[in-house]
PDB file of N, CA and C in Angstrom:
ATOM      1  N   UNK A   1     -16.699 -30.570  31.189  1.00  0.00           N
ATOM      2  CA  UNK A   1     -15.550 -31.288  30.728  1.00  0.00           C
ATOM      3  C   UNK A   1     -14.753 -30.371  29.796  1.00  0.00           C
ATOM      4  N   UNK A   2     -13.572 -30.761  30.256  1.00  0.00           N
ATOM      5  CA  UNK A   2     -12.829 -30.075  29.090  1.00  0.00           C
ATOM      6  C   UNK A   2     -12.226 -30.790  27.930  1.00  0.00           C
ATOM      7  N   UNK A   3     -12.588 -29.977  26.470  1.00  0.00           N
ATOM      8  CA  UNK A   3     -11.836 -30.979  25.751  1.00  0.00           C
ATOM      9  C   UNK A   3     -11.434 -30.346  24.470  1.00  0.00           C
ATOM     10  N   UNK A   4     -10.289 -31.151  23.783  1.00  0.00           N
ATOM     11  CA  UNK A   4      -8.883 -30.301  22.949  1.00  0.00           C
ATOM     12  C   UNK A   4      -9.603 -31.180  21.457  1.00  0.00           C
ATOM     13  N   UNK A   5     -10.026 -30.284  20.602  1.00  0.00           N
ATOM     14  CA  UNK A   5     -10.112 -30.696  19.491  1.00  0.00           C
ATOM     15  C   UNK A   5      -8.762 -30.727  17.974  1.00  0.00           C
ATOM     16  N   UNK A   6      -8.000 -31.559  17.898  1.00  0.00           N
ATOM     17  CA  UNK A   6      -7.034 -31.273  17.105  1.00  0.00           C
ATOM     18  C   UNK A   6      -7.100 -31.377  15.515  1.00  0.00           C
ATOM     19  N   UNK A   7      -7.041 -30.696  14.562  1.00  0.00           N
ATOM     20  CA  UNK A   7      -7.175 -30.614  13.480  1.00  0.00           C
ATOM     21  C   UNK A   7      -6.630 -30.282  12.043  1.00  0.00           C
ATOM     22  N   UNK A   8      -6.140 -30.494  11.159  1.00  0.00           N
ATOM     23  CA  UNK A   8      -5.464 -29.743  10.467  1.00  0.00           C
ATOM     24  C   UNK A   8      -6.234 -27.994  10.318  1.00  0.00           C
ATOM     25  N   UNK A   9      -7.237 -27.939   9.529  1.00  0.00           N
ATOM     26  CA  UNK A   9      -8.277 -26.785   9.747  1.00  0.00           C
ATOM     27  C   UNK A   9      -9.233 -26.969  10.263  1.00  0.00           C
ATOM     28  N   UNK A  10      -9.570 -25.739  10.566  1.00  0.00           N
ATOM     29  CA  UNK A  10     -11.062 -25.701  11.148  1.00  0.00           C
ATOM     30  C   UNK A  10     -11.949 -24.134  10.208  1.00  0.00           C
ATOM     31  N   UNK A  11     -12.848 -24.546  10.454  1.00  0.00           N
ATOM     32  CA  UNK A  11     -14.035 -23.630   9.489  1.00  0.00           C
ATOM     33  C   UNK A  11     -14.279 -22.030  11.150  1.00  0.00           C
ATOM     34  N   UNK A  12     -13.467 -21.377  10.153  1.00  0.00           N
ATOM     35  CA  UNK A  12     -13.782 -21.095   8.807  1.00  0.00           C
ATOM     36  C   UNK A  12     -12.679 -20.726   8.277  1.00  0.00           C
ATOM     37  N   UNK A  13     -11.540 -21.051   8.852  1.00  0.00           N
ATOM     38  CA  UNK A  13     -10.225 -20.690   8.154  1.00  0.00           C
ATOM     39  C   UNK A  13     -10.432 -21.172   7.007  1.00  0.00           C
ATOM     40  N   UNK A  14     -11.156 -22.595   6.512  1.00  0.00           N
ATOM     41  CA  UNK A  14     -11.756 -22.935   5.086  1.00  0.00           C
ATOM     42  C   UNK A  14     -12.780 -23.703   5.289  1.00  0.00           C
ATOM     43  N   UNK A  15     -13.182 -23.495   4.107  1.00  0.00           N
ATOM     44  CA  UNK A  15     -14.294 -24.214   4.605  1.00  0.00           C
ATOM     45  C   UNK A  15     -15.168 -25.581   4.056  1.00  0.00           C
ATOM     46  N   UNK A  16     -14.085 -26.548   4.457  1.00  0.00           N
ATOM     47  CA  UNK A  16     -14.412 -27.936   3.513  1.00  0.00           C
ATOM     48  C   UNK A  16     -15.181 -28.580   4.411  1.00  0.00           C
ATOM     49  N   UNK A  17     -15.745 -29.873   4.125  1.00  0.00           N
ATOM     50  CA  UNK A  17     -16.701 -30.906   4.678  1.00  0.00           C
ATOM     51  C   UNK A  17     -16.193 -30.644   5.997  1.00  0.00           C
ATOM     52  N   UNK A  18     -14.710 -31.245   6.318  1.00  0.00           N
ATOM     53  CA  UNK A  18     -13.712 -31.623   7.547  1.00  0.00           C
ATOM     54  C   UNK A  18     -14.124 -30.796   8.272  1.00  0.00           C
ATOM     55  N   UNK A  19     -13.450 -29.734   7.968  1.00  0.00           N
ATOM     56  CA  UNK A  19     -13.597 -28.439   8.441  1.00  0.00           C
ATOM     57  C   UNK A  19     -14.368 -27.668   8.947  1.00  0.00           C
ATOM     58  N   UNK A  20     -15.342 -28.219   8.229  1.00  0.00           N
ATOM     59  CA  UNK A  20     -17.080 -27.726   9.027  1.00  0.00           C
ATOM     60  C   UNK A  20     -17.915 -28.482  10.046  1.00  0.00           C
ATOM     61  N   UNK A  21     -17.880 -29.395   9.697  1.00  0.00           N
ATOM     62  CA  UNK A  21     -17.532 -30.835  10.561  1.00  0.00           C
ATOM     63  C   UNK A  21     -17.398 -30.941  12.441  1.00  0.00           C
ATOM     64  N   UNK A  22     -15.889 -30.699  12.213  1.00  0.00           N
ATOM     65  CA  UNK A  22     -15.126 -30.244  13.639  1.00  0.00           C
ATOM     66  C   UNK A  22     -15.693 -29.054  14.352  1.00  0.00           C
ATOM     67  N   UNK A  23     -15.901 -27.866  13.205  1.00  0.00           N
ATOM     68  CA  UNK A  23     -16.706 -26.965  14.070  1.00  0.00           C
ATOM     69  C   UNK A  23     -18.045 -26.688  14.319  1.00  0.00           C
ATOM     70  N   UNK A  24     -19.006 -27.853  13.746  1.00  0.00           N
ATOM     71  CA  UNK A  24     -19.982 -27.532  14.365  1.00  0.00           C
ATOM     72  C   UNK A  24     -19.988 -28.547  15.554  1.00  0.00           C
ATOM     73  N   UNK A  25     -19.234 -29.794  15.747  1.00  0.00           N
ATOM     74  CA  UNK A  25     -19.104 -30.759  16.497  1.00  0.00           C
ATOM     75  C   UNK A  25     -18.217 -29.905  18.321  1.00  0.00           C
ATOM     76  N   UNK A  26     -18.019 -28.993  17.634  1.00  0.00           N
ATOM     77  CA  UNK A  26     -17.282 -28.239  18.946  1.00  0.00           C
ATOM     78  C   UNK A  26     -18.251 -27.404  18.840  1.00  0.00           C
ATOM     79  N   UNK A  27     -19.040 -26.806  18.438  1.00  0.00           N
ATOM     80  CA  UNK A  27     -19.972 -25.714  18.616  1.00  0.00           C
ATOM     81  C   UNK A  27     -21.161 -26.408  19.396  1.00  0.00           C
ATOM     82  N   UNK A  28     -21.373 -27.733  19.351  1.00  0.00           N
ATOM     83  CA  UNK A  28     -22.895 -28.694  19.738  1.00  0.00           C
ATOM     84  C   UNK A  28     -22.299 -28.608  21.361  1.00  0.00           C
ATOM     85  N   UNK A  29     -20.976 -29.581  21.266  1.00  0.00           N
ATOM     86  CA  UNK A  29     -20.154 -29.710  22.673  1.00  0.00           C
ATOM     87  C   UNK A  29     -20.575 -28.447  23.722  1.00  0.00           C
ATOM     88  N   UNK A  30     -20.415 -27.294  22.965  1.00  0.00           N
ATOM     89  CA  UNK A  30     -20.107 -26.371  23.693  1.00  0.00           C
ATOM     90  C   UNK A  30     -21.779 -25.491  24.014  1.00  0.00           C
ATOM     91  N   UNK A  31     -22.706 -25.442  23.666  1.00  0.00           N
ATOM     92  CA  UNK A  31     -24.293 -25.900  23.712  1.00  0.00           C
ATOM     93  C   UNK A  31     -24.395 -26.418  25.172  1.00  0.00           C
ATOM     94  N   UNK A  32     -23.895 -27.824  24.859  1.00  0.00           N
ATOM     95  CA  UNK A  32     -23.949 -29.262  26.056  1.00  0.00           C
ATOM     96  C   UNK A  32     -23.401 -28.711  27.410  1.00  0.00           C
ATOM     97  N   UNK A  33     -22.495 -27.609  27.401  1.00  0.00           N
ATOM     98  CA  UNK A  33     -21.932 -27.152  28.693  1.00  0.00           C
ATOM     99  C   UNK A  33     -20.513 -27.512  28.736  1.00  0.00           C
ATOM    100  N   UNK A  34     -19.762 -27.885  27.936  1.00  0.00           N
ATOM    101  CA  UNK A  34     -18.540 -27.962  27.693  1.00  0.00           C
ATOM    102  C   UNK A  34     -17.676 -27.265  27.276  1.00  0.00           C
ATOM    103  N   UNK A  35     -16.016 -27.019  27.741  1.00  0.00           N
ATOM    104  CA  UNK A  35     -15.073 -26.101  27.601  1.00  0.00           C
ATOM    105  C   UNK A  35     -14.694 -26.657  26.343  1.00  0.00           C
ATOM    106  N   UNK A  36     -14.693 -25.750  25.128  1.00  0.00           N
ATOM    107  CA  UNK A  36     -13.734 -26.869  23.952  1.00  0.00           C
ATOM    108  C   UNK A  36     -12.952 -26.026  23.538  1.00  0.00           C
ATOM    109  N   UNK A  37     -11.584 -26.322  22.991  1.00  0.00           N
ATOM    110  CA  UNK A  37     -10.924 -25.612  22.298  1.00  0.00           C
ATOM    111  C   UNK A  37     -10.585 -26.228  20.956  1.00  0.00           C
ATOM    112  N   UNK A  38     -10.401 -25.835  20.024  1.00  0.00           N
ATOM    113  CA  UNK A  38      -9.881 -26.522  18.437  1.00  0.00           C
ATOM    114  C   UNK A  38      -8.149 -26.139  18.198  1.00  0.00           C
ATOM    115  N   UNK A  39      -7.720 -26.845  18.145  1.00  0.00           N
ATOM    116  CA  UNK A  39      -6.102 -26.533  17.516  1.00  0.00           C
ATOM    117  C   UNK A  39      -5.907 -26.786  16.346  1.00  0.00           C
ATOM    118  N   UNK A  40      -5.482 -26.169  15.389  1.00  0.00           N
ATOM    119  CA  UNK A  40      -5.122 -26.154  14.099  1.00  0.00           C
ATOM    120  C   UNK A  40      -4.139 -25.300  13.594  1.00  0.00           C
ATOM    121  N   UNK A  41      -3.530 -25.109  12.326  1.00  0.00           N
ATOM    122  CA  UNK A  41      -2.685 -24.442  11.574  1.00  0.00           C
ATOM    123  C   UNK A  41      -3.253 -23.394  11.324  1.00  0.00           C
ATOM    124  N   UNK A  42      -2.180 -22.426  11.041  1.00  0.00           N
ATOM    125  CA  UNK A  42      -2.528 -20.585  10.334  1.00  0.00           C
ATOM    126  C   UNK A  42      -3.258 -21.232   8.962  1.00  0.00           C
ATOM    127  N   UNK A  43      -3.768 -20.256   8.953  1.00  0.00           N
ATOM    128  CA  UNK A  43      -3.752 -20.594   6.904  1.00  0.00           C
ATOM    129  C   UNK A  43      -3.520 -19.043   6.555  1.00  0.00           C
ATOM    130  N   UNK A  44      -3.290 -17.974   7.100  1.00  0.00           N
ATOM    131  CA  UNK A  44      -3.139 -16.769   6.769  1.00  0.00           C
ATOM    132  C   UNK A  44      -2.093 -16.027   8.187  1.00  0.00           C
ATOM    133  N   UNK A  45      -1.603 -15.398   7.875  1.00  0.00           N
ATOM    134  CA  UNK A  45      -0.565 -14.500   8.714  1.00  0.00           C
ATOM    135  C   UNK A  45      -1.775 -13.397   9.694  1.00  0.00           C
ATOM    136  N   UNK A  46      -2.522 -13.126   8.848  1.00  0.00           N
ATOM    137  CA  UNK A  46      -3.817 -12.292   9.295  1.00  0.00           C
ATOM    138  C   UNK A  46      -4.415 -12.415  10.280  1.00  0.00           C
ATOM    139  N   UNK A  47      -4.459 -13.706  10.943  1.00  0.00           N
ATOM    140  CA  UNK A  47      -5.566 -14.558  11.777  1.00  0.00           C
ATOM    141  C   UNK A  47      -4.734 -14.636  13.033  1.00  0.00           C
ATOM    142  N   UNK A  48      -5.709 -14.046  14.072  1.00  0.00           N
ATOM    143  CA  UNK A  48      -4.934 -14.339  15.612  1.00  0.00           C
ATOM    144  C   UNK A  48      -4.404 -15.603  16.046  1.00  0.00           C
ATOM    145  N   UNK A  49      -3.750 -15.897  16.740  1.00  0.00           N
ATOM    146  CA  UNK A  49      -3.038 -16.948  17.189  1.00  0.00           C
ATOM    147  C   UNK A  49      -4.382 -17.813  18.296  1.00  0.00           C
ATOM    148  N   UNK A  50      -5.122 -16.902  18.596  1.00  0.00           N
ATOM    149  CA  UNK A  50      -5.982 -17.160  19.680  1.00  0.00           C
ATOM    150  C   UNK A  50      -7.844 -16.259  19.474  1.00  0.00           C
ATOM    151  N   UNK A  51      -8.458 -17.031  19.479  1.00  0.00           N
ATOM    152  CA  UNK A  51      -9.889 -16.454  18.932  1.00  0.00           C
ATOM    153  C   UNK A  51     -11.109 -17.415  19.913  1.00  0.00           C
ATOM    154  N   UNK A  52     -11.989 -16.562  20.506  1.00  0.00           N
ATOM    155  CA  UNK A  52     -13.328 -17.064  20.604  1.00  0.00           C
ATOM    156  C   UNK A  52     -14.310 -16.731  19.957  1.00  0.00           C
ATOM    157  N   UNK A  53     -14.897 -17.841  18.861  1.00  0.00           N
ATOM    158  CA  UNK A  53     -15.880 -17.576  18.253  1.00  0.00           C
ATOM    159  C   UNK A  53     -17.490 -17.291  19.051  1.00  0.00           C
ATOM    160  N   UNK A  54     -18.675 -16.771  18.259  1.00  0.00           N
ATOM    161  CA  UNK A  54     -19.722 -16.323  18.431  1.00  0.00           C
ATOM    162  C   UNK A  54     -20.312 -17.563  19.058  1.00  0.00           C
ATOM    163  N   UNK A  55     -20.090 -18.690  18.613  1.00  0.00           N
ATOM    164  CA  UNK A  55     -20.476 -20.132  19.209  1.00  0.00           C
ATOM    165  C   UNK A  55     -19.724 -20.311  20.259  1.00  0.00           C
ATOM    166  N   UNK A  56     -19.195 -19.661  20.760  1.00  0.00           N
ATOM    167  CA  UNK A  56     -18.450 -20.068  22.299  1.00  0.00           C
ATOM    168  C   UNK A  56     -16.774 -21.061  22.185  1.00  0.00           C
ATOM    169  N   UNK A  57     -16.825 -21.621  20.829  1.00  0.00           N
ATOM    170  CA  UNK A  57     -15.654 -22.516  20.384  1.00  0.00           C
ATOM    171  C   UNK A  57     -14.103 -21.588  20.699  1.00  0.00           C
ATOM    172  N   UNK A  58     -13.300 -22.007  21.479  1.00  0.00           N
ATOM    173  CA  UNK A  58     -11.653 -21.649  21.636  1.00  0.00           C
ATOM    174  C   UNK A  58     -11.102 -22.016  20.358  1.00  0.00           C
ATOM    175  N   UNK A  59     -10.784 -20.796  19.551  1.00  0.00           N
ATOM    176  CA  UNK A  59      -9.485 -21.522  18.410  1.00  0.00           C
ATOM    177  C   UNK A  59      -8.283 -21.138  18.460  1.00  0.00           C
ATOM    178  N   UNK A  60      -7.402 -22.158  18.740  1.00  0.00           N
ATOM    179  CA  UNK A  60      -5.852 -22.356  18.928  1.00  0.00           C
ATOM    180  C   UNK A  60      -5.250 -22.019  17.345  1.00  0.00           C
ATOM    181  N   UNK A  61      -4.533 -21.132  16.825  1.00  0.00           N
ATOM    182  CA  UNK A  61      -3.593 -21.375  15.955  1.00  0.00           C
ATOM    183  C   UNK A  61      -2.690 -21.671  15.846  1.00  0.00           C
ATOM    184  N   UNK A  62      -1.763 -22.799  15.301  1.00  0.00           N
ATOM    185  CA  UNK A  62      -0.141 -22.199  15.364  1.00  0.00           C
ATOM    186  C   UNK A  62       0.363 -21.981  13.381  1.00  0.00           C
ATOM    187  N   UNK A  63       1.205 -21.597  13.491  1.00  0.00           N
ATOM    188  CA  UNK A  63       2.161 -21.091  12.344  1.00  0.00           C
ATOM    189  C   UNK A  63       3.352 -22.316  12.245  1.00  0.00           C
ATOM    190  N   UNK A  64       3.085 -22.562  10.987  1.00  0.00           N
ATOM    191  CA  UNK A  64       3.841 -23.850  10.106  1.00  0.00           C
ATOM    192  C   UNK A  64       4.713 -22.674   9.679  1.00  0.00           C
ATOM    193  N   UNK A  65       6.063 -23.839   9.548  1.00  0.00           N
ATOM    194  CA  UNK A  65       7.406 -23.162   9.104  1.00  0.00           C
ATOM    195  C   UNK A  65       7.026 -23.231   7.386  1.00  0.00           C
ATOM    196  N   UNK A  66       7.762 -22.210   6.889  1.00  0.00           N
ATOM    197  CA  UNK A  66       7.467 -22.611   5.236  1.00  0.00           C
ATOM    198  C   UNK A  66       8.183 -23.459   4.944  1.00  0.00           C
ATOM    199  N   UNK A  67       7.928 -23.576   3.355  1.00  0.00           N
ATOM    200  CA  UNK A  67       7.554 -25.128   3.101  1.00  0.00           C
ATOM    201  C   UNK A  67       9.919 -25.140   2.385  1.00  0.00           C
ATOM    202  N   UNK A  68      10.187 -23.658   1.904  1.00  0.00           N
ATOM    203  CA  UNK A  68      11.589 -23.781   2.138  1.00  0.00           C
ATOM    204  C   UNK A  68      12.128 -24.224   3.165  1.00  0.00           C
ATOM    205  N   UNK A  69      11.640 -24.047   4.267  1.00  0.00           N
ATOM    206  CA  UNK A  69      12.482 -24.837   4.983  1.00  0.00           C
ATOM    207  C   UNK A  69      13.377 -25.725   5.562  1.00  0.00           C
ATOM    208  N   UNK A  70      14.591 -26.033   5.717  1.00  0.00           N
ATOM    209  CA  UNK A  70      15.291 -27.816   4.743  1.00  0.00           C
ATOM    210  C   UNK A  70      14.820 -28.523   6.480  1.00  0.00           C
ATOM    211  N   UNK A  71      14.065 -27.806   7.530  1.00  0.00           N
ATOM    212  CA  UNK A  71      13.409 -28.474   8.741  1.00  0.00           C
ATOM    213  C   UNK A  71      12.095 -28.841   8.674  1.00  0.00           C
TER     214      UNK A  71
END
């Protein structure tokens, strides 16, 4: 099965309860024989847009407009 995990973060971009949470819950999924990917926000300019972790987990980034923005 395939399936889209959506999130504000995901661990380890930080690493709160939530955050850790979602990724071990996509890391178990993906154990089970499942395609998962996580979508979430940059939290750094640094970080690929696109990453497969050591656990097999797809992480989606995208880039939030700053917060000047009057959009």
């Amino acid at each position: 099965m395939k399936i889209l995990m959506v999130t504000n973060v995901v661990a380890p971009d930080k690493l709160g309860g939530l955050e850790r949470y979602v990724r071990e819950l996509a890391a178990t999924l993906v154990r089970k024989g499942h395609d998962v990917t996580t979508l979430s926000k940059r939290t750094s300019l640094e970080q690929p847009s696109a990453h497969t972790g050591d656990d097999g987990v797809r992480l989606l980034r995208f880039s939030t407009p700053p917060k000047s923005d009057p959009l």
